[in-house]
PDB file of N, CA and C in Angstrom:
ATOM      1  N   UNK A   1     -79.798 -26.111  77.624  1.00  0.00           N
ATOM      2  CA  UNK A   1     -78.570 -26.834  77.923  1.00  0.00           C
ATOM      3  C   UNK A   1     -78.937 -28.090  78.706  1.00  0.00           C
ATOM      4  N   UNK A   2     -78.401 -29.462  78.574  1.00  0.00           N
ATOM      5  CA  UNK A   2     -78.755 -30.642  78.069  1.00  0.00           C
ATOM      6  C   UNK A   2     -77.271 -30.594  80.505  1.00  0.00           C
ATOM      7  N   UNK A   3     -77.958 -30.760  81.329  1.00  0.00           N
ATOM      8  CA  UNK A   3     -77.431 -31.069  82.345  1.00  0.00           C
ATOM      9  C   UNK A   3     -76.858 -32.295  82.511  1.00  0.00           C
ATOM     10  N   UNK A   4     -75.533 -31.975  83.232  1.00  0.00           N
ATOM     11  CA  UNK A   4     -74.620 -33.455  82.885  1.00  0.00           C
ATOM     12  C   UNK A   4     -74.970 -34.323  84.360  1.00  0.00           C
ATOM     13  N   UNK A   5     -73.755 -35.368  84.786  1.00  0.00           N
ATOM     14  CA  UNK A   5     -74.245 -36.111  85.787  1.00  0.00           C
ATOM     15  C   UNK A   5     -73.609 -34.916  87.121  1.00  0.00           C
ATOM     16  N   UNK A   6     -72.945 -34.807  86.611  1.00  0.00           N
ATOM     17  CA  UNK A   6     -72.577 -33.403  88.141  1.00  0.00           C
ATOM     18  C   UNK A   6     -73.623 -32.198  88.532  1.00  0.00           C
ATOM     19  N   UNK A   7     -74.211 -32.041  87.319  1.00  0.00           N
ATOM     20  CA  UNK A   7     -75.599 -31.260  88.149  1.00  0.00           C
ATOM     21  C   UNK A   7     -76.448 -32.640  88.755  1.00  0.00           C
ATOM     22  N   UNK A   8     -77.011 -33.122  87.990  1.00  0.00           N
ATOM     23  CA  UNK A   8     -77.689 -34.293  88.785  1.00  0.00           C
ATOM     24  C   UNK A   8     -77.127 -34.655  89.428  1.00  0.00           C
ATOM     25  N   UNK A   9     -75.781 -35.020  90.605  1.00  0.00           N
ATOM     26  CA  UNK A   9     -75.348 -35.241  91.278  1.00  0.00           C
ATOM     27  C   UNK A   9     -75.678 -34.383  92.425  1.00  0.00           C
ATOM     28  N   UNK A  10     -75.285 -33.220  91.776  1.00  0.00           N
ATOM     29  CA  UNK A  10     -75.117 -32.133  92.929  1.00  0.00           C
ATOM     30  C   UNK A  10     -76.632 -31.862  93.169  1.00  0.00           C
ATOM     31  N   UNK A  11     -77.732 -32.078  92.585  1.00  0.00           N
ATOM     32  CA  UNK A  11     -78.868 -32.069  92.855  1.00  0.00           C
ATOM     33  C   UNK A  11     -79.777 -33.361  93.745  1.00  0.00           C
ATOM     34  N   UNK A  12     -78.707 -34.484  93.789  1.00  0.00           N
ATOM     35  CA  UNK A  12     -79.090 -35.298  94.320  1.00  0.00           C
ATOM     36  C   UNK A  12     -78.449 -35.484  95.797  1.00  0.00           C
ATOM     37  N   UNK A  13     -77.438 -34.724  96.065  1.00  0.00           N
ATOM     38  CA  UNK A  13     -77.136 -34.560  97.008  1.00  0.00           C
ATOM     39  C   UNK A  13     -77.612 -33.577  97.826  1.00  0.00           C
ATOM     40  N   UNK A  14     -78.214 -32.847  97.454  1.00  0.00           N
ATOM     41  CA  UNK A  14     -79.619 -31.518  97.984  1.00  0.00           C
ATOM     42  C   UNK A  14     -80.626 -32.208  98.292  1.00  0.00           C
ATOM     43  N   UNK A  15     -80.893 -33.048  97.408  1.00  0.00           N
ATOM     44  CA  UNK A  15     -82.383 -34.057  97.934  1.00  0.00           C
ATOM     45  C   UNK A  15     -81.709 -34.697  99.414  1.00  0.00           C
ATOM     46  N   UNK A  16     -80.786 -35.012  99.532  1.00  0.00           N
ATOM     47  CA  UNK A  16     -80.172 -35.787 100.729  1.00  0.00           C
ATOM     48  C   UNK A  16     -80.407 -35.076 101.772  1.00  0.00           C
ATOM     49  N   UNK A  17     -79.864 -33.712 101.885  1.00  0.00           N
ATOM     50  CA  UNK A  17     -79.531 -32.734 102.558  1.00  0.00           C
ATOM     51  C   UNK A  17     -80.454 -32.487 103.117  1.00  0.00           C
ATOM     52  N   UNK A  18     -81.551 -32.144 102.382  1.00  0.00           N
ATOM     53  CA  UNK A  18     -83.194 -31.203 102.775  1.00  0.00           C
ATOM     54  C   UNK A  18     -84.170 -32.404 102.945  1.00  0.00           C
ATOM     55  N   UNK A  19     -84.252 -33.676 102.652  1.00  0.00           N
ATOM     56  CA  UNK A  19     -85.095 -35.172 103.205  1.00  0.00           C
ATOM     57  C   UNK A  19     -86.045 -34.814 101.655  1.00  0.00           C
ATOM     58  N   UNK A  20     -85.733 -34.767 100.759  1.00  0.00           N
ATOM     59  CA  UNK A  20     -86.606 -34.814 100.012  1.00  0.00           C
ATOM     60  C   UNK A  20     -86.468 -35.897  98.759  1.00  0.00           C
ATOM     61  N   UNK A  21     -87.522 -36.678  99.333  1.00  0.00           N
ATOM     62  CA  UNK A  21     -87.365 -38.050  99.340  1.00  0.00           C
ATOM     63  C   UNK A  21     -87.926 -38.913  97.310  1.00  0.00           C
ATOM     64  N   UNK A  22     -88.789 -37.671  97.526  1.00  0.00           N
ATOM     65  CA  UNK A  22     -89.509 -38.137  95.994  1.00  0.00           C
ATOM     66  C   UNK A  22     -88.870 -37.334  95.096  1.00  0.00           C
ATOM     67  N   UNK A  23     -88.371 -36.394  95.469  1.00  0.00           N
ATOM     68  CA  UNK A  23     -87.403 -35.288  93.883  1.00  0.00           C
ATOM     69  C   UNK A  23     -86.375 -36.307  93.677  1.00  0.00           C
ATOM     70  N   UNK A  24     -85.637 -36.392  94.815  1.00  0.00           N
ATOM     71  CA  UNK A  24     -84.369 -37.620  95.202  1.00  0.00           C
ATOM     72  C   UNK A  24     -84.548 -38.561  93.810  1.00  0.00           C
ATOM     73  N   UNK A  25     -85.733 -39.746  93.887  1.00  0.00           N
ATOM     74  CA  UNK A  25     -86.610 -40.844  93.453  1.00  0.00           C
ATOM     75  C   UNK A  25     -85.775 -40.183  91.981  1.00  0.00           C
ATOM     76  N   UNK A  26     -86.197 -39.002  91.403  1.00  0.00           N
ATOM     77  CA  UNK A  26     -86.714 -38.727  90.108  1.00  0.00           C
ATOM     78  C   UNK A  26     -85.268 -38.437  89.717  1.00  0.00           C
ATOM     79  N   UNK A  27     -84.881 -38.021  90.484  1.00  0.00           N
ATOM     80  CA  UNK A  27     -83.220 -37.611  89.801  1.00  0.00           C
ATOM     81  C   UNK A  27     -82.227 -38.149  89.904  1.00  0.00           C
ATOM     82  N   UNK A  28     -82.655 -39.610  91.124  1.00  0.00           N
ATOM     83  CA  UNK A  28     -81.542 -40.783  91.005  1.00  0.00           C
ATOM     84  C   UNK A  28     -82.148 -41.346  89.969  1.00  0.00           C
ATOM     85  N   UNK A  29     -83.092 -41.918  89.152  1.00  0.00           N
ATOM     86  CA  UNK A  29     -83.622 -42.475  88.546  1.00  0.00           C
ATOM     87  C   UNK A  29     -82.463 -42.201  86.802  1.00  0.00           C
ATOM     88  N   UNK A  30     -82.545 -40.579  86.933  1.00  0.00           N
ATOM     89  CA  UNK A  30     -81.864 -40.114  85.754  1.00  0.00           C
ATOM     90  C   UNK A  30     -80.473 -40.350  85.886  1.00  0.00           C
ATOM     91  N   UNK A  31     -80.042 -40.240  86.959  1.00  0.00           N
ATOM     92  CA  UNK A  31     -78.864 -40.170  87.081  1.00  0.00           C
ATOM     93  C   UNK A  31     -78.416 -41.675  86.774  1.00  0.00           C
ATOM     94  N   UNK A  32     -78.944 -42.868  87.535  1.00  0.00           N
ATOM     95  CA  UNK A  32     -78.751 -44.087  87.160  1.00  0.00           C
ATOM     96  C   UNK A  32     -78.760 -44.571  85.377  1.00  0.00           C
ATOM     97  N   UNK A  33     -79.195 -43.660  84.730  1.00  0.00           N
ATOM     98  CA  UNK A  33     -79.564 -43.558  83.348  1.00  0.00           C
ATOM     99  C   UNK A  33     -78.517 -43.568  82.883  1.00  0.00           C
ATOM    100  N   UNK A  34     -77.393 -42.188  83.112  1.00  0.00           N
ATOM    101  CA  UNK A  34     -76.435 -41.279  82.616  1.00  0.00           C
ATOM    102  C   UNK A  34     -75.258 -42.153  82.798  1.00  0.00           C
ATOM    103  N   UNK A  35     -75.034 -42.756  84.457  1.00  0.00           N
ATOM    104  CA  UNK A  35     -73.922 -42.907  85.168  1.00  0.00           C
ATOM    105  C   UNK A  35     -74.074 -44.526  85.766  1.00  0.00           C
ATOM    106  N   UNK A  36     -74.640 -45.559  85.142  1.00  0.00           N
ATOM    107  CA  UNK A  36     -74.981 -46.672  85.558  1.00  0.00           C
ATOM    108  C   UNK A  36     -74.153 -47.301  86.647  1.00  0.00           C
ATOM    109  N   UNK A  37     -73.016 -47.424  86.606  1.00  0.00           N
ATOM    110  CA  UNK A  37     -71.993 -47.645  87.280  1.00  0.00           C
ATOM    111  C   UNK A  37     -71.471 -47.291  88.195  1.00  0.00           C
ATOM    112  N   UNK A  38     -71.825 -45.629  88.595  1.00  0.00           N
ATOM    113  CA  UNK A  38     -71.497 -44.327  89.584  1.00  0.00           C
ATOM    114  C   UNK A  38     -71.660 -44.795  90.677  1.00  0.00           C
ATOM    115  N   UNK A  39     -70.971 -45.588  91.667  1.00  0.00           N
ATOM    116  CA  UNK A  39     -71.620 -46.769  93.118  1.00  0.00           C
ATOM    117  C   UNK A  39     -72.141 -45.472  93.762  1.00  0.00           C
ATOM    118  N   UNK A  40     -71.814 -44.330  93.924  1.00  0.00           N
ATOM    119  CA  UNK A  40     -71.850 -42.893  94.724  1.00  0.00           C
ATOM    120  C   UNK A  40     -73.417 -42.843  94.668  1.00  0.00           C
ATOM    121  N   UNK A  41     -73.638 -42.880  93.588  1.00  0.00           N
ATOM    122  CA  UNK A  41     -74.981 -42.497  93.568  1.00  0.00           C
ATOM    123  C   UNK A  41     -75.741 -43.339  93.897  1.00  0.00           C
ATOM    124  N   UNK A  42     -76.181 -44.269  93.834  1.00  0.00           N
ATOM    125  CA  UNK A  42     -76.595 -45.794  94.531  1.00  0.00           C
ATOM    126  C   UNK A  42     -77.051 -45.224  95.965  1.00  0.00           C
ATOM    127  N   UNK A  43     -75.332 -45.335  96.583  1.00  0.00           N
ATOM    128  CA  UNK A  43     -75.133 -45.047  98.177  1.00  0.00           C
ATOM    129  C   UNK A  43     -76.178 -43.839  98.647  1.00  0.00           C
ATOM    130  N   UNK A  44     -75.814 -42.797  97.527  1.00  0.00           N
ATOM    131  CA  UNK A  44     -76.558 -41.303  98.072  1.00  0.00           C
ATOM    132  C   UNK A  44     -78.078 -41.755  98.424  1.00  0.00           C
ATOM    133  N   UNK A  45     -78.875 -42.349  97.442  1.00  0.00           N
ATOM    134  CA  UNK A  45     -80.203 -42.267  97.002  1.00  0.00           C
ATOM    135  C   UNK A  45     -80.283 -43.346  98.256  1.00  0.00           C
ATOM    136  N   UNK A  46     -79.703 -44.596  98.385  1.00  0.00           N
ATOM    137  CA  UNK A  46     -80.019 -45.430  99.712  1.00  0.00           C
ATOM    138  C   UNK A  46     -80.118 -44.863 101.043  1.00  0.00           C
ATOM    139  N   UNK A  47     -79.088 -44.046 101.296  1.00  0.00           N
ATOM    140  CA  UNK A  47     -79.522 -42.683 102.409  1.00  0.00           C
ATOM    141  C   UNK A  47     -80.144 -41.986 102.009  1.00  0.00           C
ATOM    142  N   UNK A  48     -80.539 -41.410 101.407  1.00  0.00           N
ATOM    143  CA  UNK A  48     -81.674 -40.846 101.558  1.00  0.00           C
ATOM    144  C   UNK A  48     -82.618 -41.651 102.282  1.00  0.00           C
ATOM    145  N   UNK A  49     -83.540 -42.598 101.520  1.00  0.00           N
ATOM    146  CA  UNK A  49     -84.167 -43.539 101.735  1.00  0.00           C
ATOM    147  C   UNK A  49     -83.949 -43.808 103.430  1.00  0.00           C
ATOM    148  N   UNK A  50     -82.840 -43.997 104.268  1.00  0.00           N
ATOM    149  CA  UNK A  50     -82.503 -44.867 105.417  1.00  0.00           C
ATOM    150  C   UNK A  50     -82.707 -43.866 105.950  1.00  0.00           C
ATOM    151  N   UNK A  51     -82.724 -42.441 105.933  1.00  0.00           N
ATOM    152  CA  UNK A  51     -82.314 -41.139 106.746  1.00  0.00           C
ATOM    153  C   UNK A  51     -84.115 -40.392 106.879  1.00  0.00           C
ATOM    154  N   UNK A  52     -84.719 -41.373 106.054  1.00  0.00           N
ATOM    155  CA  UNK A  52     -86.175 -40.851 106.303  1.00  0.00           C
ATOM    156  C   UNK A  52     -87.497 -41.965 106.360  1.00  0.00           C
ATOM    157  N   UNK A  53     -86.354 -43.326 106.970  1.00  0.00           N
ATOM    158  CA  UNK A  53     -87.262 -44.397 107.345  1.00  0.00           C
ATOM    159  C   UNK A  53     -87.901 -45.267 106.092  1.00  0.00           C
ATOM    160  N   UNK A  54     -87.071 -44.926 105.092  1.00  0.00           N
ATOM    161  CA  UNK A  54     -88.109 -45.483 104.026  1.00  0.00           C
ATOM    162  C   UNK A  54     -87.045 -47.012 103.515  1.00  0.00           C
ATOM    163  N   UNK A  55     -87.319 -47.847 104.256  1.00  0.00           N
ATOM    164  CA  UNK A  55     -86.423 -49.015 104.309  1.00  0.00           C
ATOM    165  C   UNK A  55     -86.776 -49.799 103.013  1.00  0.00           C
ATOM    166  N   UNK A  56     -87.901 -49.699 102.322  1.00  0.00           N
ATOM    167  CA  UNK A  56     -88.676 -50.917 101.090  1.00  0.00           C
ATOM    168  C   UNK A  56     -87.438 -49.822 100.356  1.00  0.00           C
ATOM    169  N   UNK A  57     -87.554 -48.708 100.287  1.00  0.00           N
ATOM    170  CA  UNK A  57     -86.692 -47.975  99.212  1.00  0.00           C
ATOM    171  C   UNK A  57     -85.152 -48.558  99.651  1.00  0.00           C
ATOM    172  N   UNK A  58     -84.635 -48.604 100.588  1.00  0.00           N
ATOM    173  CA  UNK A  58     -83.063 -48.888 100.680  1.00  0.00           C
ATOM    174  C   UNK A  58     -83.099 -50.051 100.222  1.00  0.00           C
ATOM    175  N   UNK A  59     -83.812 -51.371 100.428  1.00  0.00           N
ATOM    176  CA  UNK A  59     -83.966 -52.720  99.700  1.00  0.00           C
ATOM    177  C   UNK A  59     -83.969 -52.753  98.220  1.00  0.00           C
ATOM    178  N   UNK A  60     -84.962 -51.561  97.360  1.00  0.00           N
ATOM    179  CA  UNK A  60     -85.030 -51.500  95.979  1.00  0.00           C
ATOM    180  C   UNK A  60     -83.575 -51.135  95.434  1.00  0.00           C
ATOM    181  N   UNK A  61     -82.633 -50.323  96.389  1.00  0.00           N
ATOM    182  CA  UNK A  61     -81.944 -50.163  95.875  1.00  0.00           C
ATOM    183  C   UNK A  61     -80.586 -50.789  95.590  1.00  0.00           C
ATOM    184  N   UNK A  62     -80.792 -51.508  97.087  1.00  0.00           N
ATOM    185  CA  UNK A  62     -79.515 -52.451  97.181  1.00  0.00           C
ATOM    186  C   UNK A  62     -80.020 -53.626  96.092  1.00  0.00           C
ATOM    187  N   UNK A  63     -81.211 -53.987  95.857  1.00  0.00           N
ATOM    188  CA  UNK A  63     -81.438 -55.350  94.519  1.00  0.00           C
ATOM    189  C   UNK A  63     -81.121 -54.583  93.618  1.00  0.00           C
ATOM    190  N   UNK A  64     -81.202 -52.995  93.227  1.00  0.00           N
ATOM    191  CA  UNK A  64     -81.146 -52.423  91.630  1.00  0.00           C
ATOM    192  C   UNK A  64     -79.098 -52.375  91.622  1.00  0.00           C
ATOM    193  N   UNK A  65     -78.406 -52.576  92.811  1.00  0.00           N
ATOM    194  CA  UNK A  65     -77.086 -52.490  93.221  1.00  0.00           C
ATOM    195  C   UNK A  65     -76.618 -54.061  92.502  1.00  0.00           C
ATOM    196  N   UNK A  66     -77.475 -54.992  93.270  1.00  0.00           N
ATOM    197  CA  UNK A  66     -77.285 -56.500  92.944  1.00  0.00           C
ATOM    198  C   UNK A  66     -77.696 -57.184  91.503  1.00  0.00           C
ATOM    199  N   UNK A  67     -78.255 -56.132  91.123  1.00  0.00           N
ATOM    200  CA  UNK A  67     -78.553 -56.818  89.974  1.00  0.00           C
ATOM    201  C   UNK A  67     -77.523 -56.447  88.433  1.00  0.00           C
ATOM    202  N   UNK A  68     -76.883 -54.843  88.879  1.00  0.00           N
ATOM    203  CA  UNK A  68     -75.876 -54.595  88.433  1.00  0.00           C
ATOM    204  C   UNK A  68     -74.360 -54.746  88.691  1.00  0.00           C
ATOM    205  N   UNK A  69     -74.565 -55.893  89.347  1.00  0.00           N
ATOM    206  CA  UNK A  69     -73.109 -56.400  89.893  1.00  0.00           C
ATOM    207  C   UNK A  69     -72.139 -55.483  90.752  1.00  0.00           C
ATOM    208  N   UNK A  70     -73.208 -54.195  91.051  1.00  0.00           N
ATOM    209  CA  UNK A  70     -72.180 -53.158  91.955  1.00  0.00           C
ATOM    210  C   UNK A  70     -71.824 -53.361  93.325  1.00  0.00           C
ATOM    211  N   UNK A  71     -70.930 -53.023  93.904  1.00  0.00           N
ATOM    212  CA  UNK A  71     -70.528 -53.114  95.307  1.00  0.00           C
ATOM    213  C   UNK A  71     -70.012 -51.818  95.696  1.00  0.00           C
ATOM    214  N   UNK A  72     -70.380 -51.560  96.998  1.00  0.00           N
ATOM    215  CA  UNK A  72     -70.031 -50.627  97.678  1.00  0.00           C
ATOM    216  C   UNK A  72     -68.399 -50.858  98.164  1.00  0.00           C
ATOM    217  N   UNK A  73     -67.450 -49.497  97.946  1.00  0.00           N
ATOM    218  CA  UNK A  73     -66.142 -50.401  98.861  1.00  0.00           C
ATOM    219  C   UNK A  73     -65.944 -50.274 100.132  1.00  0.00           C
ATOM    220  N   UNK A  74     -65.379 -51.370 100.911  1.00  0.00           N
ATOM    221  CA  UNK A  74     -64.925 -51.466 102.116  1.00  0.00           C
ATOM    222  C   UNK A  74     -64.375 -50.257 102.439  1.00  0.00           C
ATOM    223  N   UNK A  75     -64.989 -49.650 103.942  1.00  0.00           N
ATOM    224  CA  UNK A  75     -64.815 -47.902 104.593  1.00  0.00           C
ATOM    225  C   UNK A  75     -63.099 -48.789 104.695  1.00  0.00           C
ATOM    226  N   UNK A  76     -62.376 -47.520 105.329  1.00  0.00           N
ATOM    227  CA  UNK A  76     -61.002 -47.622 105.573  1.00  0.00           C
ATOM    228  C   UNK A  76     -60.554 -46.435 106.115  1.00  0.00           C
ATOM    229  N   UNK A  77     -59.873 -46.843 107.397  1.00  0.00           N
ATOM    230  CA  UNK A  77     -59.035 -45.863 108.167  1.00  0.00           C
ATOM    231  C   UNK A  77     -57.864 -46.324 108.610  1.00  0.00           C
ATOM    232  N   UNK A  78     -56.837 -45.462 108.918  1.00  0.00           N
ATOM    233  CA  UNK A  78     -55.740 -45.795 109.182  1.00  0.00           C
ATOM    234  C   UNK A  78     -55.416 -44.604 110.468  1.00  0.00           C
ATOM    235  N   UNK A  79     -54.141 -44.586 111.358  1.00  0.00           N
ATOM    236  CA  UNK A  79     -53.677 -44.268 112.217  1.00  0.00           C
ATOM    237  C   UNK A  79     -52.201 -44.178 112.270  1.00  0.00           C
ATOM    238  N   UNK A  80     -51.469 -42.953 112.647  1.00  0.00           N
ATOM    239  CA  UNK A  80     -50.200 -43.616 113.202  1.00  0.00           C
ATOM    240  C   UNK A  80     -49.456 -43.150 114.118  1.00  0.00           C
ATOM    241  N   UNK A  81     -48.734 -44.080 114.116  1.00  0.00           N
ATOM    242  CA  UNK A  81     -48.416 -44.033 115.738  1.00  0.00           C
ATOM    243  C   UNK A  81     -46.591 -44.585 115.762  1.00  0.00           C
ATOM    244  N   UNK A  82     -45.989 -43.352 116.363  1.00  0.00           N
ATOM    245  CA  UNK A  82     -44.251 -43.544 115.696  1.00  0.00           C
ATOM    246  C   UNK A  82     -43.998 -43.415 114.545  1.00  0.00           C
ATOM    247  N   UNK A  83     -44.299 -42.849 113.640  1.00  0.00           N
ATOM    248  CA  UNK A  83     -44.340 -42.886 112.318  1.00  0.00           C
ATOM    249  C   UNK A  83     -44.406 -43.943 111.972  1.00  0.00           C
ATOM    250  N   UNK A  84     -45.401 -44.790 112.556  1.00  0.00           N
ATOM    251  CA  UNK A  84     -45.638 -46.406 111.841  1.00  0.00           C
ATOM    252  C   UNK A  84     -47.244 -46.309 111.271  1.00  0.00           C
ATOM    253  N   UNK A  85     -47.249 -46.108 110.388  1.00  0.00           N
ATOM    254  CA  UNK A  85     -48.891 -46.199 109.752  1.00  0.00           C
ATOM    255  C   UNK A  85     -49.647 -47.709 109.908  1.00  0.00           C
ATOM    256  N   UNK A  86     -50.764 -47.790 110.497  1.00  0.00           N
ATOM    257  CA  UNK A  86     -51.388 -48.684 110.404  1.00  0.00           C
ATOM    258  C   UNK A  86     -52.827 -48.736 109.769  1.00  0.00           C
ATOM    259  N   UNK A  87     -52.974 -49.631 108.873  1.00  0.00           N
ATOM    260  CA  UNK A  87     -54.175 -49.487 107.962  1.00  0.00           C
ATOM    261  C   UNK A  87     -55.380 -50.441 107.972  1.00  0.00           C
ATOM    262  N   UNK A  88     -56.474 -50.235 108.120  1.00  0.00           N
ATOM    263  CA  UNK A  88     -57.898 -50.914 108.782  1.00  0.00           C
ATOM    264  C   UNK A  88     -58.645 -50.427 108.056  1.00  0.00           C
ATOM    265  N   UNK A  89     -59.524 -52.107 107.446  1.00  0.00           N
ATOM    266  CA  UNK A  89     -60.627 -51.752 106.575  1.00  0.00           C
ATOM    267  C   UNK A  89     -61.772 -52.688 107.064  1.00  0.00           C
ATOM    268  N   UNK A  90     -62.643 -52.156 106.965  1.00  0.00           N
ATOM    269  CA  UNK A  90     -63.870 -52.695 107.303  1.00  0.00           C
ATOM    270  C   UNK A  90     -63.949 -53.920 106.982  1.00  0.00           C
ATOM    271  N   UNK A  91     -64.186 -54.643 108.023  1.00  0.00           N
ATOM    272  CA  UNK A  91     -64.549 -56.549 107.934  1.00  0.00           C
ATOM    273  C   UNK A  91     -63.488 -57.049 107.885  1.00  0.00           C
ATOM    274  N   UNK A  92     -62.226 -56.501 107.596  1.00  0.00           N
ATOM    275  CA  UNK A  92     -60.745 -57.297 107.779  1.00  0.00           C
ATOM    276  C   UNK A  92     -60.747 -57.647 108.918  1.00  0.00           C
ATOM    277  N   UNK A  93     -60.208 -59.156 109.787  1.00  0.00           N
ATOM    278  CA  UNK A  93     -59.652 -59.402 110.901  1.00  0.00           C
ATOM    279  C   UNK A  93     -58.475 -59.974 110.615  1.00  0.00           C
ATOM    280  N   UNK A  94     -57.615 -59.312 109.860  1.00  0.00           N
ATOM    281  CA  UNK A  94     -56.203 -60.154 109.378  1.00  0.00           C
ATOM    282  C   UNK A  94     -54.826 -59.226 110.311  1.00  0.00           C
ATOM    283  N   UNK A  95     -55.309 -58.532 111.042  1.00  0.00           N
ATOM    284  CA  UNK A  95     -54.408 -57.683 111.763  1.00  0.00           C
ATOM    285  C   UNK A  95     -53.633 -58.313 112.765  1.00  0.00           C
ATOM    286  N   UNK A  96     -52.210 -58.432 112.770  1.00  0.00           N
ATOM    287  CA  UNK A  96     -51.577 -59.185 114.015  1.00  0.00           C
ATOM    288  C   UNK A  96     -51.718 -59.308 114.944  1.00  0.00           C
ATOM    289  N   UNK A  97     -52.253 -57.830 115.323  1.00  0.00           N
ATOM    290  CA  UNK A  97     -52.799 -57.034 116.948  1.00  0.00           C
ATOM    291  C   UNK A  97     -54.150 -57.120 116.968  1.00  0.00           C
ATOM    292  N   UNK A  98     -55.197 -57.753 115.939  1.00  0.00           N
ATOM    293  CA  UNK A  98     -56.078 -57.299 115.990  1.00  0.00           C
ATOM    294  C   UNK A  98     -56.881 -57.595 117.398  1.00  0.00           C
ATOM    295  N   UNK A  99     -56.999 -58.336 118.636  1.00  0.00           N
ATOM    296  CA  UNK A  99     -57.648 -58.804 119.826  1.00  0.00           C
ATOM    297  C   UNK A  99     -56.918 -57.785 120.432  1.00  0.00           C
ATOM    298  N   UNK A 100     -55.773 -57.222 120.523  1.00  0.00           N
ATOM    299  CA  UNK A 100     -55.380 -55.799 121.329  1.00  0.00           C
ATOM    300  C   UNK A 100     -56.225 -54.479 120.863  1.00  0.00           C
ATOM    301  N   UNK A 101     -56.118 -54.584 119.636  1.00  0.00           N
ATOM    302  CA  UNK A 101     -56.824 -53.301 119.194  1.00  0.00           C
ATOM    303  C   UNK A 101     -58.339 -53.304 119.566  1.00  0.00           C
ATOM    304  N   UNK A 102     -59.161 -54.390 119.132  1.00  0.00           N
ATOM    305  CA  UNK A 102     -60.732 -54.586 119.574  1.00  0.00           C
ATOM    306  C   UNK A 102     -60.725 -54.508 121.061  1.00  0.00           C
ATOM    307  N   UNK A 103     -59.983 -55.000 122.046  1.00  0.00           N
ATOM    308  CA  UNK A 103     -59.689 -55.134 123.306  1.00  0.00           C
ATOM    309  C   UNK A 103     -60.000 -53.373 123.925  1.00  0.00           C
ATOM    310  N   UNK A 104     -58.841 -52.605 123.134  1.00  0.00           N
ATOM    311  CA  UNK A 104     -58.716 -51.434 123.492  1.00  0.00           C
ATOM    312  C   UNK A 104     -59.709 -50.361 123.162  1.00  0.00           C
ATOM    313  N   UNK A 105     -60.134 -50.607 121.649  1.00  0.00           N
ATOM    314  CA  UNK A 105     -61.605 -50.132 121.101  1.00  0.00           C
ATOM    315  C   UNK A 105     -62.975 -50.130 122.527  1.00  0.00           C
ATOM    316  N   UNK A 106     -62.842 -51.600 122.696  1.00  0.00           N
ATOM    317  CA  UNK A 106     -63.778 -51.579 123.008  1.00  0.00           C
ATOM    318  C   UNK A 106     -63.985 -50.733 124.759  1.00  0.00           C
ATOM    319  N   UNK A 107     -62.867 -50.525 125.957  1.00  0.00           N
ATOM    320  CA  UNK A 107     -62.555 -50.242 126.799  1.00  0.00           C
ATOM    321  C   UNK A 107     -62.771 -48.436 126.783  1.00  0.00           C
ATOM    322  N   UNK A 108     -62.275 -48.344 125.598  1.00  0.00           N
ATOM    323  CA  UNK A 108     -62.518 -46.624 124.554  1.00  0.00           C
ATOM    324  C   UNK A 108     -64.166 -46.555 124.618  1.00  0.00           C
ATOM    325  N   UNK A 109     -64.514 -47.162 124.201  1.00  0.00           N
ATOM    326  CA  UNK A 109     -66.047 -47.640 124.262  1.00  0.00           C
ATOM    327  C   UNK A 109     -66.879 -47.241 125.355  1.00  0.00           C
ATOM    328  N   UNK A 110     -66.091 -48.192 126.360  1.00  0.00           N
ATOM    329  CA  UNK A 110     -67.593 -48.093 127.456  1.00  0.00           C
ATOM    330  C   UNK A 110     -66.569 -46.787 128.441  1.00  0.00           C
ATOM    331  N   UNK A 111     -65.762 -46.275 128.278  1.00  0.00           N
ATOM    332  CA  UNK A 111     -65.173 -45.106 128.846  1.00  0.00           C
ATOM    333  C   UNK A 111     -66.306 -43.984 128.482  1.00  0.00           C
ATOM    334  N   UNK A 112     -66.446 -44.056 126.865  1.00  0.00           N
ATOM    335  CA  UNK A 112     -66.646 -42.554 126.550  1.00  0.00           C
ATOM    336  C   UNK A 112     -68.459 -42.714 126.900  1.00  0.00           C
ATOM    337  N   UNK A 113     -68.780 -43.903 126.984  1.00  0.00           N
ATOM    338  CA  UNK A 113     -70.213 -43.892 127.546  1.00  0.00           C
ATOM    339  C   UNK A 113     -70.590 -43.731 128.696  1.00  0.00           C
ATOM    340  N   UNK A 114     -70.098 -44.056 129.843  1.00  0.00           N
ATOM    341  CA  UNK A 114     -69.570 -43.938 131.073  1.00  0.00           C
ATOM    342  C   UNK A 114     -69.952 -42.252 131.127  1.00  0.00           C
ATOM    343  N   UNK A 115     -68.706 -41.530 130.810  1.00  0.00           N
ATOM    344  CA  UNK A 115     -68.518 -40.481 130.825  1.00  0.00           C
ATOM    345  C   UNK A 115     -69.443 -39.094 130.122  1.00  0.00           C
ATOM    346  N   UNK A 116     -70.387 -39.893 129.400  1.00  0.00           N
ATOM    347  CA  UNK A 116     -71.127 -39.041 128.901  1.00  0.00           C
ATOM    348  C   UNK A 116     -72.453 -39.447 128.464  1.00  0.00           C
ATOM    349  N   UNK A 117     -72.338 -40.430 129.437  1.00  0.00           N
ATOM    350  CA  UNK A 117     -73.441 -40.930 130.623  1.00  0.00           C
ATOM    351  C   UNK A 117     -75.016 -41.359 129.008  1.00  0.00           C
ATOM    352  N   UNK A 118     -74.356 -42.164 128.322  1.00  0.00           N
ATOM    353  CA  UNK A 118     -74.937 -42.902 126.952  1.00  0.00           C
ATOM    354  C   UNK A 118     -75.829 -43.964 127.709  1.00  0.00           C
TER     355      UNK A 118
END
């Protein structure tokens, strides 16, 4: 039986898990084969790589990223507060409040370091 991209997925996310850095190599390799487009897998195989110091590998991968026109998407969190949802994505500074919120972030910041003495 001919394994689809969800075993190789799920096998490449075991390489993540356990630092195993060269099985990783061999089964993102396939997987990039199957699923060219899959940004997930990209990301996985680049951690790997970052999570065991192997930085020439996170570079190969972000050019094999750039050369296929892929992009990672902007993280995103939201909060709310009064039943007013507020929504924040990575690298946006288009927020009305945003110098209150960084203001307050950052005060959050040196509190919880302070306190647990970072």
């Amino acid at each position: 039986i001919e394994a689809n991209a969800n075993v190789w997925g799920t096998l490449l996310g075991a390489c993540r898990t356990h630092h195993e850095v060269e099985m990783g190599r061999a089964v993102a390799d396939r997987l990039f084969e199957i699923e060219t487009s899959d940004i997930g897998n990209y990301v996985v195989m680049s951690n790997l790589y970052a999570a065991n110091a192997r930085w020439d590998g996170v570079l190969e991968i972000r050019r094999l990223m750039r050369t296929r026109n892929l992009k990672k998407p902007a993280g995103c969190s939201w909060i709310e507060v009064e039943r007013k949802k507020d929504v924040f994505i990575a690298g946006d500074s288009s927020h009305p409040q945003r110098s209150i919120i960084y203001n307050t972030l950052k005060t959050l910041d040196q509190q919880i370091k302070e306190r647990c003495q970072f």
